[in-house]
Protein backbone atom coordinates (compact mmCIF):
# COMPACT_ATOMS: atom_id res chain seq x y z
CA UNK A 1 15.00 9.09 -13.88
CA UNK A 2 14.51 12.86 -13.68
CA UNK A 3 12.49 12.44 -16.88
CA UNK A 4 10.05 10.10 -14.93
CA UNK A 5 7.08 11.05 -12.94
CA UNK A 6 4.96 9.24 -10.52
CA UNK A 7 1.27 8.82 -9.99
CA UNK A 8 -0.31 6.79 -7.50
CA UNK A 9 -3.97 5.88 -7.30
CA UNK A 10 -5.36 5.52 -4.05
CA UNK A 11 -8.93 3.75 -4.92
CA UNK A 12 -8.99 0.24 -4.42
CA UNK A 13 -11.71 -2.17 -3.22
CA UNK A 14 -11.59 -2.04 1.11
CA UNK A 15 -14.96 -3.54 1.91
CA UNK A 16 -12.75 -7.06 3.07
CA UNK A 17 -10.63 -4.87 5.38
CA UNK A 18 -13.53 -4.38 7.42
CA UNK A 19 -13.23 -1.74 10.16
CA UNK A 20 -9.83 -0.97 9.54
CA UNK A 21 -10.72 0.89 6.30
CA UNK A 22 -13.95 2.60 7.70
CA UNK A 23 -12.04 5.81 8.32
CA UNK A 24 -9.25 5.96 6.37
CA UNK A 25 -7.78 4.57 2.71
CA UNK A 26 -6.09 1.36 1.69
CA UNK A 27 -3.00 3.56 1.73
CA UNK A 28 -2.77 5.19 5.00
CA UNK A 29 -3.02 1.89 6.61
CA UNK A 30 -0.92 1.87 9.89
CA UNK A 31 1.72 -1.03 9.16
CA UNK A 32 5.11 -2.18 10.81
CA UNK A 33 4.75 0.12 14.06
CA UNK A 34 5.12 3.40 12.73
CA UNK A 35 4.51 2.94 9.20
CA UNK A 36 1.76 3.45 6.26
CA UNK A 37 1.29 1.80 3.01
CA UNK A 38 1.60 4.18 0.97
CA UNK A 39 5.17 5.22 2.30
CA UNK A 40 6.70 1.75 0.80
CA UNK A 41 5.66 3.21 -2.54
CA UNK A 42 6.68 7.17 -2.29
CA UNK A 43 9.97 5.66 -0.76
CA UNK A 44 10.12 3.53 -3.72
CA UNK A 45 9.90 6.64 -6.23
CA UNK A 46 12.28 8.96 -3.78
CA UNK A 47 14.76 5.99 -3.84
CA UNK A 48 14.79 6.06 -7.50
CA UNK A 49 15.17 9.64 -8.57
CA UNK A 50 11.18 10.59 -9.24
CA UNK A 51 10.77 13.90 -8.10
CA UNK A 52 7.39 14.55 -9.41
CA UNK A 53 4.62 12.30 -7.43
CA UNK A 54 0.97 12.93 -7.45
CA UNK A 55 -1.42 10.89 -5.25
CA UNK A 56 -4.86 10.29 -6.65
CA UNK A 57 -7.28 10.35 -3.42
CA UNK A 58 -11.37 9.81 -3.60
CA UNK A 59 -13.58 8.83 -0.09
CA UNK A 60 -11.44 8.50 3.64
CA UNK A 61 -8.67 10.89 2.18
CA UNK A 62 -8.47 12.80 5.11
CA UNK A 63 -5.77 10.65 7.11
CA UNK A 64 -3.63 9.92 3.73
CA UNK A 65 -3.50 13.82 3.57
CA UNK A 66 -2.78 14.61 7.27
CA UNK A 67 0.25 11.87 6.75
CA UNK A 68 1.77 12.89 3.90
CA UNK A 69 1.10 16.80 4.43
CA UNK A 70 3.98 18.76 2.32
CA UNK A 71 5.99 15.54 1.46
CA UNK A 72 9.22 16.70 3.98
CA UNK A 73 9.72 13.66 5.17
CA UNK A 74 10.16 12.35 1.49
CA UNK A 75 12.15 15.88 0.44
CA UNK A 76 9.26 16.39 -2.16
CA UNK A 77 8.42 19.78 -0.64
CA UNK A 78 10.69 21.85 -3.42
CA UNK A 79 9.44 24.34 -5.47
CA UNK A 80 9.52 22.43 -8.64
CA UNK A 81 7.82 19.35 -8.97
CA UNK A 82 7.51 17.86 -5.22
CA UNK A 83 4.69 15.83 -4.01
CA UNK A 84 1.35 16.79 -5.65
CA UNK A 85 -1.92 15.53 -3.43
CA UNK A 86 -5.10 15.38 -6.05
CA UNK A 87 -7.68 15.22 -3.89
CA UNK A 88 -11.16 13.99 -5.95
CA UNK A 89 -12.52 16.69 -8.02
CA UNK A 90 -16.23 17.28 -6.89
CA UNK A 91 -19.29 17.96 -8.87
CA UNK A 92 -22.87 16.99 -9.19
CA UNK A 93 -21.99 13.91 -11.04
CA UNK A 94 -19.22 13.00 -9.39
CA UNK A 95 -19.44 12.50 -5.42
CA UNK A 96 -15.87 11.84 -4.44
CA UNK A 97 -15.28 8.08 -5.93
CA UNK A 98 -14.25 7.21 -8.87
CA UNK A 99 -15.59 4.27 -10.81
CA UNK A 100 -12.08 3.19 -12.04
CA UNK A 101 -8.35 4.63 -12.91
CA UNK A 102 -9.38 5.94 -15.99
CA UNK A 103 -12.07 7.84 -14.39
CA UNK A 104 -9.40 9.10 -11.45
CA UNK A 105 -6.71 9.98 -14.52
CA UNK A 106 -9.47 12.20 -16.67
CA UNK A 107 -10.39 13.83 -13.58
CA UNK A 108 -6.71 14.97 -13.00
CA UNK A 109 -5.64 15.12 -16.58
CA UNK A 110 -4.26 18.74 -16.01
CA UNK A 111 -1.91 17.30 -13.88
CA UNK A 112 -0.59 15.09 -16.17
CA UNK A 113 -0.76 18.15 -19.41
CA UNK A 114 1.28 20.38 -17.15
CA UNK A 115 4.13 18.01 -16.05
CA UNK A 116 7.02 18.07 -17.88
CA UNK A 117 8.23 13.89 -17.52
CA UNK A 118 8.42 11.76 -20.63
CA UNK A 119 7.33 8.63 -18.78
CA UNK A 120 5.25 7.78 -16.48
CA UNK A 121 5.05 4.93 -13.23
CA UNK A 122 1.24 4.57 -12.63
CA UNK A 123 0.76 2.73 -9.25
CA UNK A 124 -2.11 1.24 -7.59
CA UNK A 125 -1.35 1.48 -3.74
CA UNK A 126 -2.63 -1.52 -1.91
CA UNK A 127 0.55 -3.56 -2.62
CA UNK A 128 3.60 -3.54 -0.27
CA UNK A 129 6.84 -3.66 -1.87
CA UNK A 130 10.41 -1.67 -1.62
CA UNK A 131 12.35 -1.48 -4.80
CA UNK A 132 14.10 0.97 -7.22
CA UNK A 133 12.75 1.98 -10.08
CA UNK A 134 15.19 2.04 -12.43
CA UNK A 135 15.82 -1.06 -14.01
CA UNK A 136 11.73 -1.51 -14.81
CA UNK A 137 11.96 1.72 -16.86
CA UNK A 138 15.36 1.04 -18.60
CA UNK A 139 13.57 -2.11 -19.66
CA UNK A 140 10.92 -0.51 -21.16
CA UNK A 141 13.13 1.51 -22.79
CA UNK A 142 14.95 -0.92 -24.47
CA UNK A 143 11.93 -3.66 -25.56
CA UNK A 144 10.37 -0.78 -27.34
CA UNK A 145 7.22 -1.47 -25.43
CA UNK A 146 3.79 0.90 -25.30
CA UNK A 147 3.41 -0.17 -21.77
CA UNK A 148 5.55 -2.48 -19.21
CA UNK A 149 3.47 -3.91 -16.62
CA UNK A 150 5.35 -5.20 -12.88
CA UNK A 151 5.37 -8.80 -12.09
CA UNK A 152 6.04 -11.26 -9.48
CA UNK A 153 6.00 -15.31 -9.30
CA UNK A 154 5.35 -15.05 -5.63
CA UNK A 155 2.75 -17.66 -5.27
CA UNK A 156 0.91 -15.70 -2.28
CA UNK A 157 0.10 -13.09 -4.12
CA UNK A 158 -2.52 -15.05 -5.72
CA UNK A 159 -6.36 -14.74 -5.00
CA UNK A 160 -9.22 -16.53 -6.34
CA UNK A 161 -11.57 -13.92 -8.14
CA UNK A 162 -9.21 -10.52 -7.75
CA UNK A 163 -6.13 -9.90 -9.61
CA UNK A 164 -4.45 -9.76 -12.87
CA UNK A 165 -2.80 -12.56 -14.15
CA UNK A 166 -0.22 -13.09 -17.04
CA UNK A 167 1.99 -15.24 -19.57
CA UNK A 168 5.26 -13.89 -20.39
CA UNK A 169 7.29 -14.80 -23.74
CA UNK A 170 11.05 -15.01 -23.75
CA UNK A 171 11.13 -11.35 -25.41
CA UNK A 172 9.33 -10.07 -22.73
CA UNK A 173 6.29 -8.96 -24.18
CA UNK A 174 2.65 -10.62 -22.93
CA UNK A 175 1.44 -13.11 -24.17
CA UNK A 176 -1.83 -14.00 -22.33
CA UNK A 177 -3.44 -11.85 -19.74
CA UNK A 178 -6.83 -12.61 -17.30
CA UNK A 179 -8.53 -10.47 -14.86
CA UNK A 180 -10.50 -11.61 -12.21
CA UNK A 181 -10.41 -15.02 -13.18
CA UNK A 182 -12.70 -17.82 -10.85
CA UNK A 183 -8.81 -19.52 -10.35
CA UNK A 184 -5.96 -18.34 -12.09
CA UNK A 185 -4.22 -20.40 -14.54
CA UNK A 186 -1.40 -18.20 -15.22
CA UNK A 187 1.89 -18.23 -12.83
CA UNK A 188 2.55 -14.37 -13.13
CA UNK A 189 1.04 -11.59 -10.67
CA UNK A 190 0.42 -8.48 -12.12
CA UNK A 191 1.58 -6.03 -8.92
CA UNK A 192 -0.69 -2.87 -10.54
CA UNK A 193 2.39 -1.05 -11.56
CA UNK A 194 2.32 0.43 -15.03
CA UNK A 195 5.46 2.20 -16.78
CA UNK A 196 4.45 4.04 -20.12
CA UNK A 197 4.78 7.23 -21.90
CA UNK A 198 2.92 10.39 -20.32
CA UNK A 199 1.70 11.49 -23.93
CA UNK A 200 0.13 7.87 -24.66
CA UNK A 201 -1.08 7.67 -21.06
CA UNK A 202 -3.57 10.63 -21.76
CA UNK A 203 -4.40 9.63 -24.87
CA UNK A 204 -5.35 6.18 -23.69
CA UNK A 205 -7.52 8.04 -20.82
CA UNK A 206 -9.29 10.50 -23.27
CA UNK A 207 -9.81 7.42 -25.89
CA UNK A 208 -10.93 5.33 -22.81
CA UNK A 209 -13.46 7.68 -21.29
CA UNK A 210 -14.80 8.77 -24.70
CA UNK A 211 -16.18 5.47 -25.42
CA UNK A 212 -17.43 4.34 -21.64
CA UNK A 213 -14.77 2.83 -20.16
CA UNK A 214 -13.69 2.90 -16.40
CA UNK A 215 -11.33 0.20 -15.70
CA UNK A 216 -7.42 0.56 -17.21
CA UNK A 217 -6.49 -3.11 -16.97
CA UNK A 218 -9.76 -5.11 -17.74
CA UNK A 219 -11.36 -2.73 -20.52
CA UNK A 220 -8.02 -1.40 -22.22
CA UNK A 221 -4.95 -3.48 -21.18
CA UNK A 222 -6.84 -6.65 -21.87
CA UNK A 223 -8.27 -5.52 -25.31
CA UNK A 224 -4.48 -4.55 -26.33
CA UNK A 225 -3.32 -7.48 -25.39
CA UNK A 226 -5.90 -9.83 -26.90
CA UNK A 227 -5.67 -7.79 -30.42
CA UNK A 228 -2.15 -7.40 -30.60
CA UNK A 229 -2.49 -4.13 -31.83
CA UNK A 230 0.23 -2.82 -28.65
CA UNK A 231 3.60 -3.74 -27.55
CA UNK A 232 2.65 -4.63 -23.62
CA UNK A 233 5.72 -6.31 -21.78
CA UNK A 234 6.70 -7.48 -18.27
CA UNK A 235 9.01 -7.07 -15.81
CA UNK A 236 9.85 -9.01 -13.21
CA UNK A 237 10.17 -8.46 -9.46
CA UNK A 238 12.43 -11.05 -7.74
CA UNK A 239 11.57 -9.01 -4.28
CA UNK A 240 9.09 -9.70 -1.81
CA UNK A 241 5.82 -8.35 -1.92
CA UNK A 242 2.32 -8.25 0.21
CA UNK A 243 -1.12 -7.60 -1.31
CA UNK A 244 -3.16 -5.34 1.33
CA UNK A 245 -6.59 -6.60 0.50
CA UNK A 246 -7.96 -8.45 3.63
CA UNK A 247 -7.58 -8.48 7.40
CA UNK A 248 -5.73 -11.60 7.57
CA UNK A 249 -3.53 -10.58 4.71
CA UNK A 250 -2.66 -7.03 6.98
CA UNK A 251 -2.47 -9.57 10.06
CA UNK A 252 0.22 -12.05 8.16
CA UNK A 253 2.04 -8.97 6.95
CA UNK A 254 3.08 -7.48 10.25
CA UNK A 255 3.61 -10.57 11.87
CA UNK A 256 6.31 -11.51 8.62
CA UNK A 257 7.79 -8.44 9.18
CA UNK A 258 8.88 -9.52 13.23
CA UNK A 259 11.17 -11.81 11.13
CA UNK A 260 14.94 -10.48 10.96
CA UNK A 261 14.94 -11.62 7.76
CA UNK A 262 12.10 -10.39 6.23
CA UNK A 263 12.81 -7.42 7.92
CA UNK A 264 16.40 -6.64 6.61
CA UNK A 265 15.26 -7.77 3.19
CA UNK A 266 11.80 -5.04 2.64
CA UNK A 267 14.11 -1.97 4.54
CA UNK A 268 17.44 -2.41 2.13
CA UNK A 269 16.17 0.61 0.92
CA UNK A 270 15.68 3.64 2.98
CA UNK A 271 11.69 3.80 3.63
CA UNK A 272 10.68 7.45 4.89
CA UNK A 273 7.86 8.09 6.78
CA UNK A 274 6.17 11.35 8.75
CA UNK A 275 7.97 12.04 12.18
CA UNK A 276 6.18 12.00 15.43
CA UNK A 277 8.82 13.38 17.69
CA UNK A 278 8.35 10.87 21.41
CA UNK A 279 10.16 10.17 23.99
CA UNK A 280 11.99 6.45 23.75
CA UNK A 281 10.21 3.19 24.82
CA UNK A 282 9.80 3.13 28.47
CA UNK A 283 9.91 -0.42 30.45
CA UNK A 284 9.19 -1.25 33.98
CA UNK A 285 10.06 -3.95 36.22
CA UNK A 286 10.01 -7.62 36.01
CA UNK A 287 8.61 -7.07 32.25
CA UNK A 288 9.06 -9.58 30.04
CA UNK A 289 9.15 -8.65 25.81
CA UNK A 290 10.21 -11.31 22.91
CA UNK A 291 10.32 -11.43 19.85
CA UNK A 292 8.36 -8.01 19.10
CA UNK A 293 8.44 -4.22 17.62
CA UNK A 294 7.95 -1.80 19.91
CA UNK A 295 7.84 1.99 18.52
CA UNK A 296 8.56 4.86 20.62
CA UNK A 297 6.53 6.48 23.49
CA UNK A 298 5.54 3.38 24.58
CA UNK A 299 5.06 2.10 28.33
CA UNK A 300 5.47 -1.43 28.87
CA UNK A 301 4.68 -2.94 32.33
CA UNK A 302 3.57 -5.87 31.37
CA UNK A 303 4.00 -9.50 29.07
CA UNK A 304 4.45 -9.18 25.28
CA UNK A 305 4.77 -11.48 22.99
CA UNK A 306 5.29 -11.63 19.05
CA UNK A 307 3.00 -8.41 18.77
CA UNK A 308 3.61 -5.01 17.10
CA UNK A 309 3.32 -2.10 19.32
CA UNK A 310 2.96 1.38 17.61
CA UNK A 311 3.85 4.81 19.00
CA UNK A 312 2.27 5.87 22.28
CA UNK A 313 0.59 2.43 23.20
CA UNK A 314 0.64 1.44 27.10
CA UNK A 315 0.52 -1.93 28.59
CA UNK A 316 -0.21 -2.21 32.17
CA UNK A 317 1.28 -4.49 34.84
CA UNK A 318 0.22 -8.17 34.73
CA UNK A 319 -1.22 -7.64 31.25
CA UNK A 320 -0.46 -10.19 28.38
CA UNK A 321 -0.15 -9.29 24.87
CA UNK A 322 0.48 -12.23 22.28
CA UNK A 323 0.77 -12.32 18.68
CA UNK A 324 -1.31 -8.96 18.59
CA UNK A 325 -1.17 -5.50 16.63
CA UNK A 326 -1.73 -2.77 18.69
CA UNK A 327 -2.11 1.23 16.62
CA UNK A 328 -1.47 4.21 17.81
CA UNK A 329 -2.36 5.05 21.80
CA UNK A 330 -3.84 1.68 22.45
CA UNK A 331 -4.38 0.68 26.01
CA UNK A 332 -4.59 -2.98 27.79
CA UNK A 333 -4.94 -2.46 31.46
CA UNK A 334 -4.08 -4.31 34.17
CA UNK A 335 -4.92 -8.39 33.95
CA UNK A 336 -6.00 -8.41 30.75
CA UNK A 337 -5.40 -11.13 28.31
CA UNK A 338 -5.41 -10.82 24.30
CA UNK A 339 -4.21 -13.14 21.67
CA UNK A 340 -4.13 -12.65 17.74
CA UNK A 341 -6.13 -9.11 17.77
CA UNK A 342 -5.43 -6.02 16.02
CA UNK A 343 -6.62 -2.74 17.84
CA UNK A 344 -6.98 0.37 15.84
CA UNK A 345 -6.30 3.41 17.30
CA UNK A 346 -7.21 4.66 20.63
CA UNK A 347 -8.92 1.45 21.80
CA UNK A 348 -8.90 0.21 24.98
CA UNK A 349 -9.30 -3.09 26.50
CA UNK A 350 -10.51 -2.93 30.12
CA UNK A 351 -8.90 -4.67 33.03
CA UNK A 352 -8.90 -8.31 33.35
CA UNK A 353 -10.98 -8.89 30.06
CA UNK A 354 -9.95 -11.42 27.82
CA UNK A 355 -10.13 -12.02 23.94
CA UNK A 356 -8.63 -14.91 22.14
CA UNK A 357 -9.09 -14.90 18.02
CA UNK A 358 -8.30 -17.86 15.84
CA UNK A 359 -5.06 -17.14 14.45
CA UNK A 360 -6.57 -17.75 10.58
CA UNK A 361 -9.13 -14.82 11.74
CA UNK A 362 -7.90 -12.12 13.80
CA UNK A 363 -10.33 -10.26 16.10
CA UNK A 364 -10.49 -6.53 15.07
CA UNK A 365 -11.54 -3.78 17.56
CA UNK A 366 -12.31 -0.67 15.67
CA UNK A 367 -10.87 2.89 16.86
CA UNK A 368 -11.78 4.74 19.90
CA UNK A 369 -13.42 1.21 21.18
CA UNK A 370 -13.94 0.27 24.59
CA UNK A 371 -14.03 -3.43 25.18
């Protein structure tokens, strides 16, 4: 794996994430109590012997920065290779966002001539996942393939309208692929994770760009497969997996995670993250607290229930917190009732107000909010 580098794009669709994406990227997206997205996916590289990772950024890349700073936390902060942060390359014509990966890659394409890797993992960032790379790229090794593509059969990773869908053959190698399609008819998720040779990689890109094209999968991988003129395989994950692309996608994902289960299953793998040095959870009397994560520097003085907690958040006597997210230095004061909402950071809800959200439509109170 020391011949493999990573490169994560960080420029995905956010306009169904609503307010929780007006500030910051797909990526840095507070999940789990004291995680982000994107540290599932660094982890994921880290754990399998990439040393080399560059993060494509465009618009809200100030957050993703400030978290992954040097790459410490993920011991990418050597002198050679390390954790490279490729913030978007500005000029008249381009304003910060990219119309596509190919656009992102040609816009960073000395990155990719001065790195030294044979192969490389291409990522999108808006899945969560935790595995080891390892086996994906042996694979590819061994079919001989121009390009191995990640998988899952996990049926809720399916949308109507969004996504890449495939059909497999028994040697591994695609068969049918659709994009976008109105309702997939193919079992297969594509999970946006790409393993192929650096060389062809910025060929493709040059070749891609050259004649107008923007998007990797739908106006090169599709063409390939559909002409057979390119080896393009699969690989499947057997793992589980979340697709970041909605609120109540982000809601269902951190309330799976207050599962044991679940839990012990997506952290087999060490999953590093930046380190905000608090003091531990404090909890005062007669407090009552099932069934929930709660990060440290918190003060709980009241009733919570089934809810996520991050660092810093305080809950007042005789409030009541149920099946809720709460981010970073959240407040509910005293009396106050909530049920299924996610509050971004800094908000506050007031004493004695209440707000009760359908459970199929979370209510979302935007940072530094007052309610």
């Amino acid at each position: 794996m020391k011949d493999v580098m990573g490169v994560i794009y960080t420029g995905e669709s956010d306009a169904r994430l609503r307010e929780l994406t007006m500030t910051r990227a797909i990526a840095a997206l507070p999940v789990a109590g004291r995680y982000r997205v994107i540290d599932f996916l660094v982890s994921s590289m880290v754990n399998s012997g990439i040393r080399n990772v560059g993060v494509i950024m465009q618009k809200n890349y100030h957050s993703l920065m400030d978290h992954l700073g040097s790459g410490k936390e993920w011991d990418l902060h050597g002198k050679n290779n390390g954790l490279i942060i490729l913030p978007p390359f500005l000029t008249r014509e381009n304003v910060g966002v990219y119309n596509g990966l190919l656009d992102a890659l040609r816009s960073n394409s000395s990155y990719l001539g001065r790195s030294k890797q044979e192969y490389v993992v291409l990522s999108n960032s808006n899945i969560i996942y935790n595995c080891e790379f390892d086996d994906l790229v042996q694979f590819h090794i061994d079919t001989g393939a121009d390009i191995t593509l990640l998988y899952t059969k996990d049926p809720s990773m399916k949308r109507d309208e969004y996504g890449t869908y495939l059909s497999v053959g028994d040697d591994g190698l695609i068969t049918d692929i659709e994009v976008d399609p109105t309702r997939p008819a193919l079992q297969n998720t594509a999970m946006e994770v790409f393993v192929l040779k650096r060389e062809l990689l910025r060929t493709l890109v040059d070749r891609g760009v050259a004649h107008g094209l923007h998007d990797f999968t739908k106006d090169m991988l599709l063409k390939m497969v559909r002409d057979d003129n390119a080896r393009v395989a699969a690989y499947e994950y057997k793992g589980r997996c979340w697709r970041m692309d909605s609120v109540q996608s982000y809601f269902r994902f951190n309330m799976d995670i207050l599962d044991t289960r679940i839990r012990k299953d997506l952290f087999s793998l060490p999953v590093y993250t930046k380190v905000r040095d608090e003091m531990p959870a404090h909890y005062g009397e007669n407090v009552q607290v099932a069934n929930s994560l709660v990060a440290d520097g918190c003060v709980v003085e009241g009733t919570v229930e089934n809810s996520i907690l991050f660092r810093g958040v305080r809950i007042a006597p005789d409030a009541h917190v149920k099946n809720c997210i709460i981010m970073q230095d959240g407040q509910v004061h005293s009396g106050a009732y909530i049920e299924n909402c996610i509050l971004d950071k800094q908000a506050v809800i007031k004493r004695n107000a209440r707000l009760i959200g359908p459970a199929a439509y979370p209510i979302v109170i935007a940072k530094n909010v007052v309610i």
